[in-house]
N, C-alpha and C. Protein backbone atom coordinates (compact mmCIF):
# COMPACT_ATOMS: atom_id res chain seq x y z
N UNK A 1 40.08 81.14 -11.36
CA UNK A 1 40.25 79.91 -10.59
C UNK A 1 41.34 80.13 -9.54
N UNK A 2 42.15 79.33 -9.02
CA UNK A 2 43.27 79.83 -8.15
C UNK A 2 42.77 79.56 -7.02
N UNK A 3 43.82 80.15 -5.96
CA UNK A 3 43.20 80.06 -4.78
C UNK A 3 42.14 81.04 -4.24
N UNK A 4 41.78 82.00 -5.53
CA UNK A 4 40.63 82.49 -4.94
C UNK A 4 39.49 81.62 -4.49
N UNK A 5 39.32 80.64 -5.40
CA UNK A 5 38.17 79.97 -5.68
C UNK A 5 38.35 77.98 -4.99
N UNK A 6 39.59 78.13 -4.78
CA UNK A 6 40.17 76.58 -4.07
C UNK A 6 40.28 76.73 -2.73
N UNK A 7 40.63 78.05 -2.32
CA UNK A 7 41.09 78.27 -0.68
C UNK A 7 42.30 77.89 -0.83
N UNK A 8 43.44 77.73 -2.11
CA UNK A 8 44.73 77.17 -1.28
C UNK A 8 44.73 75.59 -1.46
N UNK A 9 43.50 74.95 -1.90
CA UNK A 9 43.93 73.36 -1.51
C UNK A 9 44.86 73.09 -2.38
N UNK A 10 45.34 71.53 -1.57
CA UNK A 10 46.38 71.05 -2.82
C UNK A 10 45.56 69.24 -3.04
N UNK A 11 45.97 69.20 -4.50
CA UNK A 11 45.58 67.90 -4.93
C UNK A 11 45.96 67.24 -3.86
N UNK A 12 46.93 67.14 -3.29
CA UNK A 12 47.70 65.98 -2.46
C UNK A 12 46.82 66.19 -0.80
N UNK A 13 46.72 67.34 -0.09
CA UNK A 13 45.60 67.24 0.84
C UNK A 13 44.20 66.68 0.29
N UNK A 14 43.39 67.31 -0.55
CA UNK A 14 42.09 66.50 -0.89
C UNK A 14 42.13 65.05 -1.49
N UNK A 15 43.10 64.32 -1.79
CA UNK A 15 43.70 63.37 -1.92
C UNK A 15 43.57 61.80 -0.60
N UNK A 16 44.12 62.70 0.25
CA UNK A 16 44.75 62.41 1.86
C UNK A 16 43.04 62.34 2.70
N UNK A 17 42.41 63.22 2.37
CA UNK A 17 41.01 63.56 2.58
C UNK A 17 40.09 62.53 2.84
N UNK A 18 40.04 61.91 1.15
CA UNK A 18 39.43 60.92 0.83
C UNK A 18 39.80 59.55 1.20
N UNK A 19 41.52 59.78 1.60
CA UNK A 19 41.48 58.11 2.13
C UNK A 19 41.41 58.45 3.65
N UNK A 20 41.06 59.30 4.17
CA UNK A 20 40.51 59.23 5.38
C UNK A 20 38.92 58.87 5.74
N UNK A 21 38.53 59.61 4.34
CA UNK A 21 36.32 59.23 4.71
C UNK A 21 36.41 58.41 4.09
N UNK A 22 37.07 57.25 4.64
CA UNK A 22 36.66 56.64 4.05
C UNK A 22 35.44 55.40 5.10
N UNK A 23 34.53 54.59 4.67
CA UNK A 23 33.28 54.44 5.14
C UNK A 23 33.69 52.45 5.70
N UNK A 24 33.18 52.33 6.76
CA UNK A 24 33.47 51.04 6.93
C UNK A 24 32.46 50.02 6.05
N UNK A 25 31.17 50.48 5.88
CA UNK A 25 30.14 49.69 4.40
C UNK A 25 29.02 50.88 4.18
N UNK A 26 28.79 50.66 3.36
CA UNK A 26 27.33 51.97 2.81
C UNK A 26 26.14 50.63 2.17
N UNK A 27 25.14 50.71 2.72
CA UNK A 27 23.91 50.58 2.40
C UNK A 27 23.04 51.72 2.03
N UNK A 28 21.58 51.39 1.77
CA UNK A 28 20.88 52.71 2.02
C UNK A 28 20.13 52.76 2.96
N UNK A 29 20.16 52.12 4.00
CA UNK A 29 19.89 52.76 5.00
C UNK A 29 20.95 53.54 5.58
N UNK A 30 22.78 53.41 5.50
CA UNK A 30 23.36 54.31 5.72
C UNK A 30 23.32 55.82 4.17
N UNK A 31 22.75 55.53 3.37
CA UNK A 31 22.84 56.79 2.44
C UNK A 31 21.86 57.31 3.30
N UNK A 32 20.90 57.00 3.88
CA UNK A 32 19.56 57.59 4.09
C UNK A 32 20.12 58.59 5.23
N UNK A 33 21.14 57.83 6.28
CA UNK A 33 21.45 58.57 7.29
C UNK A 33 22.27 59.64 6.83
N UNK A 34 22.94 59.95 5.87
CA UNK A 34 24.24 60.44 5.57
C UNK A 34 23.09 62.00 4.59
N UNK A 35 22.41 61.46 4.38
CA UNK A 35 21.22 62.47 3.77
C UNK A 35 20.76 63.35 5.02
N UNK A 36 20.13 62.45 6.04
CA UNK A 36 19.75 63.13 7.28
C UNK A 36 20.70 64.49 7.89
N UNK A 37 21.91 63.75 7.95
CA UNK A 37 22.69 64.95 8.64
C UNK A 37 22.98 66.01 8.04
N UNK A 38 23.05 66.21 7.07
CA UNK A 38 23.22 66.60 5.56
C UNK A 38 22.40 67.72 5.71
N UNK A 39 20.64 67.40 5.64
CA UNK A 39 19.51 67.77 6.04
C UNK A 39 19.45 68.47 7.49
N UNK A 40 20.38 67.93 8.27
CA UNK A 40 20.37 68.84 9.66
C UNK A 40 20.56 69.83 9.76
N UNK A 41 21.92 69.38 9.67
CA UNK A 41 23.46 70.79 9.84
C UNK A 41 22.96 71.74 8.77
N UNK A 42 22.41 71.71 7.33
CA UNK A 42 22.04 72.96 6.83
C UNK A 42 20.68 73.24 7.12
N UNK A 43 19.71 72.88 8.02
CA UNK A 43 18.87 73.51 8.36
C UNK A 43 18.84 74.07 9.06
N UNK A 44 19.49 73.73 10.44
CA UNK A 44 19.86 74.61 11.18
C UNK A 44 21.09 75.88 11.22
N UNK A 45 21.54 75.67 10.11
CA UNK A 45 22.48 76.70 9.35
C UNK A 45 21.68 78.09 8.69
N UNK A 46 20.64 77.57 8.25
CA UNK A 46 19.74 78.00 7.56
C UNK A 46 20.49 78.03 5.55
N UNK A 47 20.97 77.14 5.01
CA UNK A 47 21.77 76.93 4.28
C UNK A 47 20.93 76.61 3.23
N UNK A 48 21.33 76.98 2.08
CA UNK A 48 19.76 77.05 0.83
C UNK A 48 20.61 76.10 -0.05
N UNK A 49 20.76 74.67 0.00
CA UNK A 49 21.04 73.89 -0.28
C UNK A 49 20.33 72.92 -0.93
N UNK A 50 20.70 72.20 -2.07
CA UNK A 50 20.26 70.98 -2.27
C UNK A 50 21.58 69.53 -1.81
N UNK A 51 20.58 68.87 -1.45
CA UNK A 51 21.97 67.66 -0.81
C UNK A 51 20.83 66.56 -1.90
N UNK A 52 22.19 65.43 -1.90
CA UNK A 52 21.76 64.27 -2.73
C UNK A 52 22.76 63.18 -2.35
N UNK A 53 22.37 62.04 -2.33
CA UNK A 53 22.83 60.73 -1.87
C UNK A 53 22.96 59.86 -3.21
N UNK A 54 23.94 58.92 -3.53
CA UNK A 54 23.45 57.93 -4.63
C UNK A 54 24.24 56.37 -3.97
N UNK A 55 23.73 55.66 -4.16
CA UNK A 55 24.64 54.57 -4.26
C UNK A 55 24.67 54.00 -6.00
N UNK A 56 25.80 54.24 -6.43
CA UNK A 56 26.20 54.13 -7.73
C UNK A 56 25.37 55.45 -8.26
N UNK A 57 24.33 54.87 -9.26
CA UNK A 57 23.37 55.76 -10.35
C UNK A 57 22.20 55.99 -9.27
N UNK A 58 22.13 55.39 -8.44
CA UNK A 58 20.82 55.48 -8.20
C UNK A 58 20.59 56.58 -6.80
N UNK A 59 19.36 57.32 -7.22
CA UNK A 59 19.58 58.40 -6.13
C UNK A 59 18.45 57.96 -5.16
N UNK A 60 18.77 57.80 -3.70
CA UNK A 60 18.80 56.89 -2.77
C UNK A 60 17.98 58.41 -1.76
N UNK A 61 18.53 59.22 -2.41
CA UNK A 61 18.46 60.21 -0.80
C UNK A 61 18.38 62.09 -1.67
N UNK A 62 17.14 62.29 -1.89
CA UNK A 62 17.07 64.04 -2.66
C UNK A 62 16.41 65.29 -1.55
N UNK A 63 17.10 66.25 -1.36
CA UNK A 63 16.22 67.39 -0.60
C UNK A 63 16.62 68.49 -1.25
N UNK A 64 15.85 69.53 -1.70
CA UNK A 64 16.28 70.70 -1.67
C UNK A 64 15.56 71.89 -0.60
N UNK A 65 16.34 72.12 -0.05
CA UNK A 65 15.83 73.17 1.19
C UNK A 65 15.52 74.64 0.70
N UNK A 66 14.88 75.33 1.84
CA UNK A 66 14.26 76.45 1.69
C UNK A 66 15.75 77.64 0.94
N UNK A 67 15.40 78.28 -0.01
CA UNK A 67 16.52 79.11 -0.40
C UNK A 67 17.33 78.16 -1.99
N UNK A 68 17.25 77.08 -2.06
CA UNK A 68 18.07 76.52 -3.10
C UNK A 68 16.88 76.56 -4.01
N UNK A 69 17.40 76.11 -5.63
CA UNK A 69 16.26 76.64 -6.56
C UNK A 69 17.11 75.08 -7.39
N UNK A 70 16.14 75.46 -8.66
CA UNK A 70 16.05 74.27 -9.65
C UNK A 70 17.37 73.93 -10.41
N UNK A 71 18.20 75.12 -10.28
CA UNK A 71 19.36 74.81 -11.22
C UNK A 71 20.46 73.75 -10.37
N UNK A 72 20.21 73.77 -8.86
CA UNK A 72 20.72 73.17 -7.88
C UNK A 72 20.91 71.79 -8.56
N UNK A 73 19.98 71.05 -8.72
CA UNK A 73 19.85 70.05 -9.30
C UNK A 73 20.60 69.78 -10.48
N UNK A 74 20.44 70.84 -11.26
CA UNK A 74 21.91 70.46 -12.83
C UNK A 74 23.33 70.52 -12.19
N UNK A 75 23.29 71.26 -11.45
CA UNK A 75 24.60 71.10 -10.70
C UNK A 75 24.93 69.85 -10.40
N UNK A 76 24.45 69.14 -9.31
CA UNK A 76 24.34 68.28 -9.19
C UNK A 76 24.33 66.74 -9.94
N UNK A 77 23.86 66.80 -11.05
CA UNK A 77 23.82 66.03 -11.68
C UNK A 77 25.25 66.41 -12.69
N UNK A 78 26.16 67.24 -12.68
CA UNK A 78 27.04 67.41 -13.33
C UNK A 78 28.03 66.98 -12.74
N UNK A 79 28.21 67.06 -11.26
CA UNK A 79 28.86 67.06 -10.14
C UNK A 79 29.25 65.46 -9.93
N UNK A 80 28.28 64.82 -10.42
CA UNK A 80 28.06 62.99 -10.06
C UNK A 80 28.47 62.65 -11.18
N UNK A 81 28.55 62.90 -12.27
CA UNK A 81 29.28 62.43 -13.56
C UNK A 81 30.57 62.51 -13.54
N UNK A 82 30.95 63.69 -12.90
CA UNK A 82 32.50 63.64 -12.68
C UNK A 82 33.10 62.74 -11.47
N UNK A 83 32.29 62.52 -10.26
CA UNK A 83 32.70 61.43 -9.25
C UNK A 83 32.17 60.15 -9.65
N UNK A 84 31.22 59.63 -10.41
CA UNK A 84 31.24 58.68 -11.24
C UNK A 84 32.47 58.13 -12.25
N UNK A 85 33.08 59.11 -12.47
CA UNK A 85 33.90 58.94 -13.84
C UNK A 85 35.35 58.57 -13.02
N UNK A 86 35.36 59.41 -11.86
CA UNK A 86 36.59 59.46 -11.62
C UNK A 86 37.00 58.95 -10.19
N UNK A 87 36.05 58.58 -9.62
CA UNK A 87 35.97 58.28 -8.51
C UNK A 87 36.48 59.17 -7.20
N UNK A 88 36.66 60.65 -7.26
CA UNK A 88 37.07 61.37 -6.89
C UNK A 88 36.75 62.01 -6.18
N UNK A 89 36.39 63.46 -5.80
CA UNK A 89 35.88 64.54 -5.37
C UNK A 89 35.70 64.97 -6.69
N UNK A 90 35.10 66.38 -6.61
CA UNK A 90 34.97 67.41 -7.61
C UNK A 90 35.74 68.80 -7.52
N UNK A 91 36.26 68.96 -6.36
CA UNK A 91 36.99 69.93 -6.09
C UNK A 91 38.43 69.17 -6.13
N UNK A 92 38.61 67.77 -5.99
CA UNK A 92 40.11 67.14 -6.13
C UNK A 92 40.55 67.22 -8.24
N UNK A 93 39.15 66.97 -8.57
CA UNK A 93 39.82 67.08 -10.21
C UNK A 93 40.11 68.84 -10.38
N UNK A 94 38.76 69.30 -10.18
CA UNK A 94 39.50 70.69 -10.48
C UNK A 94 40.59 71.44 -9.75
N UNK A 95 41.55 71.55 -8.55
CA UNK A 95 42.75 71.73 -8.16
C UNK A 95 43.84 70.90 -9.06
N UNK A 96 43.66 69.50 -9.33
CA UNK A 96 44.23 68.51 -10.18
C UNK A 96 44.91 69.15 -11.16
N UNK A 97 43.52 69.84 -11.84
CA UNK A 97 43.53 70.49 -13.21
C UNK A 97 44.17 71.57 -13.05
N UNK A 98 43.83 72.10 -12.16
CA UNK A 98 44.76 73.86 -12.10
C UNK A 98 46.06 73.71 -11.79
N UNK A 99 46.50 72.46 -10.74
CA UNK A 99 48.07 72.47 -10.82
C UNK A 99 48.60 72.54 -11.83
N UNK A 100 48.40 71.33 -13.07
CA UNK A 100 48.64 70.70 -13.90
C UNK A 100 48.64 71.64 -15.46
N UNK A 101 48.19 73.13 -14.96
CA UNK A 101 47.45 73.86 -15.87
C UNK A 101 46.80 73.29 -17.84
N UNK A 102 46.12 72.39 -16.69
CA UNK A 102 45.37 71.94 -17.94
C UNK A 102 44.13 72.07 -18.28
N UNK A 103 43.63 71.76 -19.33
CA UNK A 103 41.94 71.75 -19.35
C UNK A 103 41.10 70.49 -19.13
N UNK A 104 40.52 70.26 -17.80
CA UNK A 104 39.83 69.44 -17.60
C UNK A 104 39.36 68.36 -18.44
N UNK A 105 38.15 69.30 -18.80
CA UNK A 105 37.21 69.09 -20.19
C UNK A 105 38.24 68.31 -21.43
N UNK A 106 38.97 69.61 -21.92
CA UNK A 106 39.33 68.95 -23.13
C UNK A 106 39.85 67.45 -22.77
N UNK A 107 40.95 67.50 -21.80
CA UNK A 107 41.54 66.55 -21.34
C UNK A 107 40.80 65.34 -21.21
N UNK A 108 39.24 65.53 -21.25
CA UNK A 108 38.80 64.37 -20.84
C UNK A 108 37.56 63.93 -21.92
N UNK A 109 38.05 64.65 -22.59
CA UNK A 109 36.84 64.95 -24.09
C UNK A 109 35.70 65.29 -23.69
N UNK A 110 34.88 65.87 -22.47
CA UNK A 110 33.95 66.01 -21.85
C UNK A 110 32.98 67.73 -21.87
N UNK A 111 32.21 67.20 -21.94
CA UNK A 111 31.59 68.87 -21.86
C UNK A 111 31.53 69.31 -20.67
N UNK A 112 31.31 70.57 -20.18
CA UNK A 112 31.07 71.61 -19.22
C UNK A 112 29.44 71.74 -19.05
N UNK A 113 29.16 71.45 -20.12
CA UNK A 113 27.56 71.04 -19.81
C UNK A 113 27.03 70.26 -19.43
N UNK A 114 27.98 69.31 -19.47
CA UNK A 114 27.45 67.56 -18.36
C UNK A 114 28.29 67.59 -17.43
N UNK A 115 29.50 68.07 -17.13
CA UNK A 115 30.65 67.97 -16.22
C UNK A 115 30.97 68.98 -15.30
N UNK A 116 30.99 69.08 -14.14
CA UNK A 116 31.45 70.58 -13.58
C UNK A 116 32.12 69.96 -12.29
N UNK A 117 33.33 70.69 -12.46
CA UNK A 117 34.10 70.15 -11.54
C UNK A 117 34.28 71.67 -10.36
N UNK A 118 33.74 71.60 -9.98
CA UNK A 118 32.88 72.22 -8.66
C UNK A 118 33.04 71.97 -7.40
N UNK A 119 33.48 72.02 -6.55
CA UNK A 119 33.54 71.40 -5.41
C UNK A 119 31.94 70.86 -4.76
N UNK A 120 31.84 69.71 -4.24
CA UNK A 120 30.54 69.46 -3.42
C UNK A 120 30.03 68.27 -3.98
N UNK A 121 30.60 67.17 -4.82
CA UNK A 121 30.73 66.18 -5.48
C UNK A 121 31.65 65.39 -4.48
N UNK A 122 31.29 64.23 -3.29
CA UNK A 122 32.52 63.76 -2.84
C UNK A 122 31.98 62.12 -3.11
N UNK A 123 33.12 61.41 -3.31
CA UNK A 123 32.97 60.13 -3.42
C UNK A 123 32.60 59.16 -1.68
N UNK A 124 32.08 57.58 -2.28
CA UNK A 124 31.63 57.13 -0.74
C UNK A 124 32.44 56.22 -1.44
N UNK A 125 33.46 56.15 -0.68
CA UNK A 125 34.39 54.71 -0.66
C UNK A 125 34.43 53.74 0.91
N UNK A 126 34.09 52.74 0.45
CA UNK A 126 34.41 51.97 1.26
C UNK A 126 35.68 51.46 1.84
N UNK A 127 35.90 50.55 3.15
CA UNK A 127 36.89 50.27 3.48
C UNK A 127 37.90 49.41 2.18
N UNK A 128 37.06 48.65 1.67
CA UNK A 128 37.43 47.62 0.44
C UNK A 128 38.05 48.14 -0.54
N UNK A 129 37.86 49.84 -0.61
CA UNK A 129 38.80 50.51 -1.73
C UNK A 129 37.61 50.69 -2.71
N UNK A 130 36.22 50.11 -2.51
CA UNK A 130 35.61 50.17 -3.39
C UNK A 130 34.91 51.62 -3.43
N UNK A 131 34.76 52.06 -4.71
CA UNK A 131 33.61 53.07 -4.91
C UNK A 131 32.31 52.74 -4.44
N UNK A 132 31.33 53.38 -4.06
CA UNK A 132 29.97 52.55 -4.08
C UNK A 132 28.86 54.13 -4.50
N UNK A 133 29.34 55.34 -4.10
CA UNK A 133 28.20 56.20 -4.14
C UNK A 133 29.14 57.71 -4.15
N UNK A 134 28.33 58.46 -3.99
CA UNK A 134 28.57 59.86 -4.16
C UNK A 134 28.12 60.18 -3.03
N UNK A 135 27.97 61.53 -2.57
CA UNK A 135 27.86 62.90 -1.94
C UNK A 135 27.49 64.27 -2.28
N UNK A 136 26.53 64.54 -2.66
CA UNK A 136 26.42 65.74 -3.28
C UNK A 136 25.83 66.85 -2.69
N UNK A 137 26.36 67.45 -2.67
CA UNK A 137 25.95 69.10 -2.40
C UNK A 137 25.81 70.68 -2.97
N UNK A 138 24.92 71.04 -3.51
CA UNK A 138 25.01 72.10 -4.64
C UNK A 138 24.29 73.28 -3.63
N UNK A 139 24.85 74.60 -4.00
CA UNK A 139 24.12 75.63 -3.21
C UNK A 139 24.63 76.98 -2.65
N UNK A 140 26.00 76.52 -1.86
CA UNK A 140 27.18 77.85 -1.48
C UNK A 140 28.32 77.54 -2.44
N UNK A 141 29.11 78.64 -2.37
CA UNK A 141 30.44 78.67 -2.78
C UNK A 141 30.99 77.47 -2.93
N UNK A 142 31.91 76.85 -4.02
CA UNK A 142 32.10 75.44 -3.92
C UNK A 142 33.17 74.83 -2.99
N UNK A 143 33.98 75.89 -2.65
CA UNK A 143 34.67 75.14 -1.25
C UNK A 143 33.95 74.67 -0.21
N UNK A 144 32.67 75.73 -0.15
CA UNK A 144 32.05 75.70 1.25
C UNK A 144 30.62 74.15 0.97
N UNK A 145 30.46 74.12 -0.03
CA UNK A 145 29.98 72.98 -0.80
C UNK A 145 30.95 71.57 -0.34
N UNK A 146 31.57 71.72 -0.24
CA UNK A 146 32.69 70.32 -0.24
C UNK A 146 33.31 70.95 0.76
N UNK A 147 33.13 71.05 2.21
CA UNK A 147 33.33 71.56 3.52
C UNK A 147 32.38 70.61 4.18
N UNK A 148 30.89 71.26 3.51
CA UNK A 148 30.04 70.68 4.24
C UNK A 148 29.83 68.84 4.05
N UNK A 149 30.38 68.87 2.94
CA UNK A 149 30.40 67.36 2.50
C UNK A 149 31.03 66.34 3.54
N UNK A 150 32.58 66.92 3.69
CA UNK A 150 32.85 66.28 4.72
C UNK A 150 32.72 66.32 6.09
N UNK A 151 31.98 67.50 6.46
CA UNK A 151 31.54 67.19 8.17
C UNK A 151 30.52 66.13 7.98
N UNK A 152 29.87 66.64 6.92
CA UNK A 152 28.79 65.30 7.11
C UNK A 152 29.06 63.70 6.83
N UNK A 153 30.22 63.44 6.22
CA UNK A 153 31.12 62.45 6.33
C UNK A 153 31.73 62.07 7.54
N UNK A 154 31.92 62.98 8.40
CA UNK A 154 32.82 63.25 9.71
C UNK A 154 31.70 62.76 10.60
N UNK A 155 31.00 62.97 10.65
CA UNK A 155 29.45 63.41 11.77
C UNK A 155 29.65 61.46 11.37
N UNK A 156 29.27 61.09 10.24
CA UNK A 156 28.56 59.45 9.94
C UNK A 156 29.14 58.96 10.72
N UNK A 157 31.00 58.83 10.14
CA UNK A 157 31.71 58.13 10.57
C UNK A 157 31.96 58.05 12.26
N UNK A 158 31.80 59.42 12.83
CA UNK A 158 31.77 59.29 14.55
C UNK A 158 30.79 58.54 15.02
N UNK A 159 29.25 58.75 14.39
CA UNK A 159 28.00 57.91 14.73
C UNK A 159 28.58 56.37 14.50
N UNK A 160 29.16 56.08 14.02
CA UNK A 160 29.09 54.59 13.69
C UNK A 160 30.93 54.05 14.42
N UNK A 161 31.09 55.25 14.96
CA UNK A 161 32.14 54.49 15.89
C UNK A 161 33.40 54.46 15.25
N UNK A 162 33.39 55.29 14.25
CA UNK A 162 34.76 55.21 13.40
C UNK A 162 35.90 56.54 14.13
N UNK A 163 37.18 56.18 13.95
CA UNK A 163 37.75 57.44 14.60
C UNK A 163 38.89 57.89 13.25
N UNK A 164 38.91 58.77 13.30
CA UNK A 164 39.87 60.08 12.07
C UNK A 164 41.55 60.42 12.64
């Protein structure tokens, strides 16, 4: 783990992160859009990705592109249990955890088989402070997983007139 595998982040930047994307309202017609770009930028990347949208439980927005395979999806679904739970990122609990040198899991009585704190799990908070949805991305390296998360957070928020 380390910064091989974090790049260096610190809880307190991915922290800072999230109260920046943060979203002026999410519907699904905005999950739908937030899927689209999602769907762009790694196609024209040529990026073997699966992306996924939820508002709350419900998955609003699924692709898996040319190059990503089936396990993409358990990822994924491990990835949303932990930003469900915690309202977080997935790369903010696991740096969390590595400062803290603790064990996630135990810490949270949770398995590794439902839980993976992975980067590419990002939360959709609204202006209101509220949670409403996830972000998911399973496929590259998990920094580069939760990279792409937030351009495509970045990309929404410019479309809709928001400034960073």
């Amino acid at each position: 783990m380390g910064v091989g595998t974090t790049y260096g982040y610190t809880s307190d930047q991915l922290l800072i992160e999230e109260q920046i994307l943060v979203l002026p309202s999410l519907d699904i017609s905005d999950a739908l859009e937030i899927g689209e770009i999602a769907k762009s930028l790694s196609l024209k990347r040529n990026l073997p990705v699966a992306i996924e949208v939820r508002l709350d439980d419900w998955i609003t927005y699924h692709v898996s592109l040319p190059g990503s395979k089936p396990e993409n999806d358990w990822w994924i679904s491990r990835k949303a249990r932990v930003v469900n739970l915690k309202h977080h990122s997935t790369l903010y609990e696991r740096v969390r955890s590595e400062e803290r040198f603790e064990d996630w899991f135990a810490e949270n009585n949770l398995s590794e088989e439902n839980y993976a704190i992975h980067g590419g799990g990002i939360p959709l908070i609204t202006k209101n402070n509220k949670f409403v949805g996830t972000l998911l991305i399973s496929g590259l390296p998990q920094v580069e997983d939760h990279l792409l998360g937030v351009e495509v957070l970045t990309e929404f928020l410019a479309r809709k007139g928001e400034l960073l």
